[in-house]
C-alpha atoms as a PDB file:
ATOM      1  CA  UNK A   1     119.118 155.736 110.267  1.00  0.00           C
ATOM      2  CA  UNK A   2     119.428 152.684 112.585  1.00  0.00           C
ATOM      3  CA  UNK A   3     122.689 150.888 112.748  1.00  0.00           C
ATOM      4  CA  UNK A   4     123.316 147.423 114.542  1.00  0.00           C
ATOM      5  CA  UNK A   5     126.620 146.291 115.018  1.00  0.00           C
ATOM      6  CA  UNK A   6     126.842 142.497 115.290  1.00  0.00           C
ATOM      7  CA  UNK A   7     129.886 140.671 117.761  1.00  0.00           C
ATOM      8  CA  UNK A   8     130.615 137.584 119.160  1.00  0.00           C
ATOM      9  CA  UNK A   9     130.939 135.291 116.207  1.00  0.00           C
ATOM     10  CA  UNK A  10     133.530 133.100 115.516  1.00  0.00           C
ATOM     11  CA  UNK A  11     133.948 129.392 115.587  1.00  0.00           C
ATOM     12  CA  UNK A  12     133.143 126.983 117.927  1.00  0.00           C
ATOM     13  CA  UNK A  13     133.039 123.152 118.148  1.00  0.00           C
ATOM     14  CA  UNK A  14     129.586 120.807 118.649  1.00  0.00           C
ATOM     15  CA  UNK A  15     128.181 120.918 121.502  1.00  0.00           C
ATOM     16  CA  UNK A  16     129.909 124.083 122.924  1.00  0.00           C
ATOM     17  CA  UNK A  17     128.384 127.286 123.570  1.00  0.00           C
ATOM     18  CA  UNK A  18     128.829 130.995 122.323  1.00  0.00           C
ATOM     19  CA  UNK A  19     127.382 134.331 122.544  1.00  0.00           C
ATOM     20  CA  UNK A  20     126.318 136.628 119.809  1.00  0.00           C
ATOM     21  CA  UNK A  21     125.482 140.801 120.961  1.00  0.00           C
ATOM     22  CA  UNK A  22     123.896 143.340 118.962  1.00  0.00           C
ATOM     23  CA  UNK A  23     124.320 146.860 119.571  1.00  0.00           C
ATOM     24  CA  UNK A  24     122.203 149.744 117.932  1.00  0.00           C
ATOM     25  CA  UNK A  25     123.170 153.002 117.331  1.00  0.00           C
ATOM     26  CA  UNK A  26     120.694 156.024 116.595  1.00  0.00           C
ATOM     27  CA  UNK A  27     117.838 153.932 118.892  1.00  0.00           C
ATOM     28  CA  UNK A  28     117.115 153.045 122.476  1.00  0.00           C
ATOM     29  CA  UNK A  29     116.894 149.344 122.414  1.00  0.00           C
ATOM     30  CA  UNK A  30     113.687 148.769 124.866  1.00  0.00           C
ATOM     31  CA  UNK A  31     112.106 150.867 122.200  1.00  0.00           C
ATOM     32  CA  UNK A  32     111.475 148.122 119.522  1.00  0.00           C
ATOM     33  CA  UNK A  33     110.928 144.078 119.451  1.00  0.00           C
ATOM     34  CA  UNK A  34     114.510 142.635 118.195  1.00  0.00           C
ATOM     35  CA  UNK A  35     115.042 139.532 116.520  1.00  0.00           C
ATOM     36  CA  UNK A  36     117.666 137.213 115.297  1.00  0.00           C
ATOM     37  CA  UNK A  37     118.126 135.727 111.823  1.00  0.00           C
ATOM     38  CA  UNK A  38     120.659 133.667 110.222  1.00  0.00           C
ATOM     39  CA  UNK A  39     121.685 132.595 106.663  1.00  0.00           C
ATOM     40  CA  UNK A  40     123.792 129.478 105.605  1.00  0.00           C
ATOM     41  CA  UNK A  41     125.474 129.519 102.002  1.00  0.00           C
ATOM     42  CA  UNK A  42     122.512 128.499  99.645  1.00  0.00           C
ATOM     43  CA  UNK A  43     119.349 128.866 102.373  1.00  0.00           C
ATOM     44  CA  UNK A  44     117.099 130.989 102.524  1.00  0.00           C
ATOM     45  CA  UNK A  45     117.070 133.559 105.894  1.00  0.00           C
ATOM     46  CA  UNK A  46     115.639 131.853 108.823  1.00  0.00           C
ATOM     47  CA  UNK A  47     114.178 133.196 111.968  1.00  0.00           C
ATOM     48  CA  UNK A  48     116.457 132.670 114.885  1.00  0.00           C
ATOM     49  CA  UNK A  49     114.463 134.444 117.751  1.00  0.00           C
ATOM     50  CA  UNK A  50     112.840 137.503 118.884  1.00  0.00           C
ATOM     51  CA  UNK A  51     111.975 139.172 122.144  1.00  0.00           C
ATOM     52  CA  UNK A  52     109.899 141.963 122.820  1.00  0.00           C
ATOM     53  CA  UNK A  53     110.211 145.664 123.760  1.00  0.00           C
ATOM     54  CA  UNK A  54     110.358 144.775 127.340  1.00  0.00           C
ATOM     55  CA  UNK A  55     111.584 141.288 127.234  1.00  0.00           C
ATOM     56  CA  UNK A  56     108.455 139.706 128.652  1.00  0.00           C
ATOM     57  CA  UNK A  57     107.952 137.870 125.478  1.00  0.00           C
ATOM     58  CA  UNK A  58     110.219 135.648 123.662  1.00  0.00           C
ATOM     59  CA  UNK A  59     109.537 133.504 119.981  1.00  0.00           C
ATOM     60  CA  UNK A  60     112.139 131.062 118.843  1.00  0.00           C
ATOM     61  CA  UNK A  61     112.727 128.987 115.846  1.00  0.00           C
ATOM     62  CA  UNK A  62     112.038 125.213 115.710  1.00  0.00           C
ATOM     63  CA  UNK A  63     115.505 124.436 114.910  1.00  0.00           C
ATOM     64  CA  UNK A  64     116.898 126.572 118.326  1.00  0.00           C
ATOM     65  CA  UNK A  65     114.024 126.108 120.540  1.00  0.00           C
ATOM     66  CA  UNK A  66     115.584 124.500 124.235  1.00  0.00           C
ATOM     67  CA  UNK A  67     119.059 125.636 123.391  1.00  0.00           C
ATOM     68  CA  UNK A  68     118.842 129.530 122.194  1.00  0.00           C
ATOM     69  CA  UNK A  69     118.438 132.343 124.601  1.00  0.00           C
ATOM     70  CA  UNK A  70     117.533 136.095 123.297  1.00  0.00           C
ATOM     71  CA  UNK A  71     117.853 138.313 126.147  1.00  0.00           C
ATOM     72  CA  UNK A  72     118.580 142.322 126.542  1.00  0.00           C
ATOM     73  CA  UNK A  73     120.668 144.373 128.459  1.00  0.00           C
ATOM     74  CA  UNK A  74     119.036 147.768 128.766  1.00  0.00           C
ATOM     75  CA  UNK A  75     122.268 149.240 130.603  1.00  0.00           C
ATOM     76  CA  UNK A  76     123.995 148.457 127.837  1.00  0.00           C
ATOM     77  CA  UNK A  77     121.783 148.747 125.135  1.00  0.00           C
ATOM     78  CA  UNK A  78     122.520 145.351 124.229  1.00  0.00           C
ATOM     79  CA  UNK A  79     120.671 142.514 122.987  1.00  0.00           C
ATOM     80  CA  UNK A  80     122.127 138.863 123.023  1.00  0.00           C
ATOM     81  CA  UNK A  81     121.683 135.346 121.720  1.00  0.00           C
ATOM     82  CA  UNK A  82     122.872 133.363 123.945  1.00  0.00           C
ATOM     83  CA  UNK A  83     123.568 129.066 122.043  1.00  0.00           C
ATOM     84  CA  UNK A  84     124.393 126.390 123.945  1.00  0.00           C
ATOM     85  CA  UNK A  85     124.528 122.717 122.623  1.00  0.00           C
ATOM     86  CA  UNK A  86     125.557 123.944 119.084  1.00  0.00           C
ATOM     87  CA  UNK A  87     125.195 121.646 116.123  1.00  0.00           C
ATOM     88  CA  UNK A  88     127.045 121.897 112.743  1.00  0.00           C
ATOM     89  CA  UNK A  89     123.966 122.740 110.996  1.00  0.00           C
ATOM     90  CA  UNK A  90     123.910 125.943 112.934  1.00  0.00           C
ATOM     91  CA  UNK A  91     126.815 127.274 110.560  1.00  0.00           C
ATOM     92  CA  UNK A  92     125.666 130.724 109.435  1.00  0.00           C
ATOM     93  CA  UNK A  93     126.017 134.119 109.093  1.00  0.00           C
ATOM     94  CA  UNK A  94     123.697 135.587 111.934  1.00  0.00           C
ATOM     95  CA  UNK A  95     122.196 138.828 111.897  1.00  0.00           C
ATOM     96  CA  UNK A  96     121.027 141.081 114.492  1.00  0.00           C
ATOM     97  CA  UNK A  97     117.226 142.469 113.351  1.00  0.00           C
ATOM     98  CA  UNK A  98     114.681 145.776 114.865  1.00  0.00           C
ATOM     99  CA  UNK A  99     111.334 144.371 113.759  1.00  0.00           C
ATOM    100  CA  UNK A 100     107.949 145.640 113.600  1.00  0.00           C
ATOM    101  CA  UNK A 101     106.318 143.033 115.809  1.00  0.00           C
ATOM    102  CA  UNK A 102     108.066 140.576 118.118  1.00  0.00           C
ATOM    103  CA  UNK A 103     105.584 138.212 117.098  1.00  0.00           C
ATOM    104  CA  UNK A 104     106.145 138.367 112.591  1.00  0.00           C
ATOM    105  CA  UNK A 105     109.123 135.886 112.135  1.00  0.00           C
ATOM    106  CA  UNK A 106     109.735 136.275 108.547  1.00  0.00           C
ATOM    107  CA  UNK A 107     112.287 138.843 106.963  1.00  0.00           C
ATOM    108  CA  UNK A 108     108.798 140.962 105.949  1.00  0.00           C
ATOM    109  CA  UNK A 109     109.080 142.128 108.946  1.00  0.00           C
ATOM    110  CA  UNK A 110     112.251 143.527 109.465  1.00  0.00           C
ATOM    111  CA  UNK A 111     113.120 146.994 109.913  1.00  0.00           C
ATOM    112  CA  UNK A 112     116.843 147.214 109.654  1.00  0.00           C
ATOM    113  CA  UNK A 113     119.142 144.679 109.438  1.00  0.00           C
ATOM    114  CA  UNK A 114     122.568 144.460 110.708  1.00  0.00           C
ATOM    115  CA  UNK A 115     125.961 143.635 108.954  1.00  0.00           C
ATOM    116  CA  UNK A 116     126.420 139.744 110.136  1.00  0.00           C
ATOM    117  CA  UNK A 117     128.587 137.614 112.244  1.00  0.00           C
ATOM    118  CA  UNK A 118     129.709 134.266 111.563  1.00  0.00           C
ATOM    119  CA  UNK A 119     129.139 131.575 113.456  1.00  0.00           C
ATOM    120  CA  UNK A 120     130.866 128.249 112.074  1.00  0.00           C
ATOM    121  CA  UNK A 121     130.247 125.438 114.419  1.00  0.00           C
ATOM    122  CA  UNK A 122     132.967 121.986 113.755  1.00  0.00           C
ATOM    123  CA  UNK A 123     132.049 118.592 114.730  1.00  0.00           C
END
């Protein structure tokens, strides 16, 4: 019933920055803790980040913590991940995520999952 729709990958060279945004359809964003995954070829899913219905709380990976942002945009029904100081080992499909609880990190706790975006980072 819930669709997210995944933009803003692409490829990007160490150290530079990009910005992934995930759209629903079918929900109002503010609505429901979001989170972001990601997947490299042969890994297992990893938890990215989440925030919470209003924003107020944030959780973030090991591997991202200091140079991922989540953040929403309730105009726009948006949320983003915003990566700065990118490494190669952050090559990986990323997908956008409604979850049942800001705070449950794991794919268990995903609701609906979007499509994916690439993110390929050179060095």
């Amino acid at each position: 019933q819930v669709q997210l729709a995944e933009s803003g990958g692409g490829l990007v060279q160490a150290g530079g920055s990009l910005r992934l945004s995930c759209a629903p359809s079918g929900r109002t964003l503010s609505n429901y803790p979001m989170g972001w995954f990601r997947q490299a070829p042969g890994k297992e899913r990893e938890f990215v980040a989440s925030i919470s219905r209003r924003g107020g709380t944030t959780y973030y990976g090991d591997s991202v913590k200091g140079r991922f942002t989540i953040s929403t945009d309730t105009a726009r029904n948006t949320v983003y991940l915003q990566m700065s100081s990118l490494k190669p080992e952050d090559t990986a499909v990323y997908y956008c995520a409604v979850l049942k609880s800001t705070m449950l990190t794991t794919p268990r706790a995903v609701d609906y999952w979007g499509q994916g975006t690439q993110v390929t980072v050179s060095s």
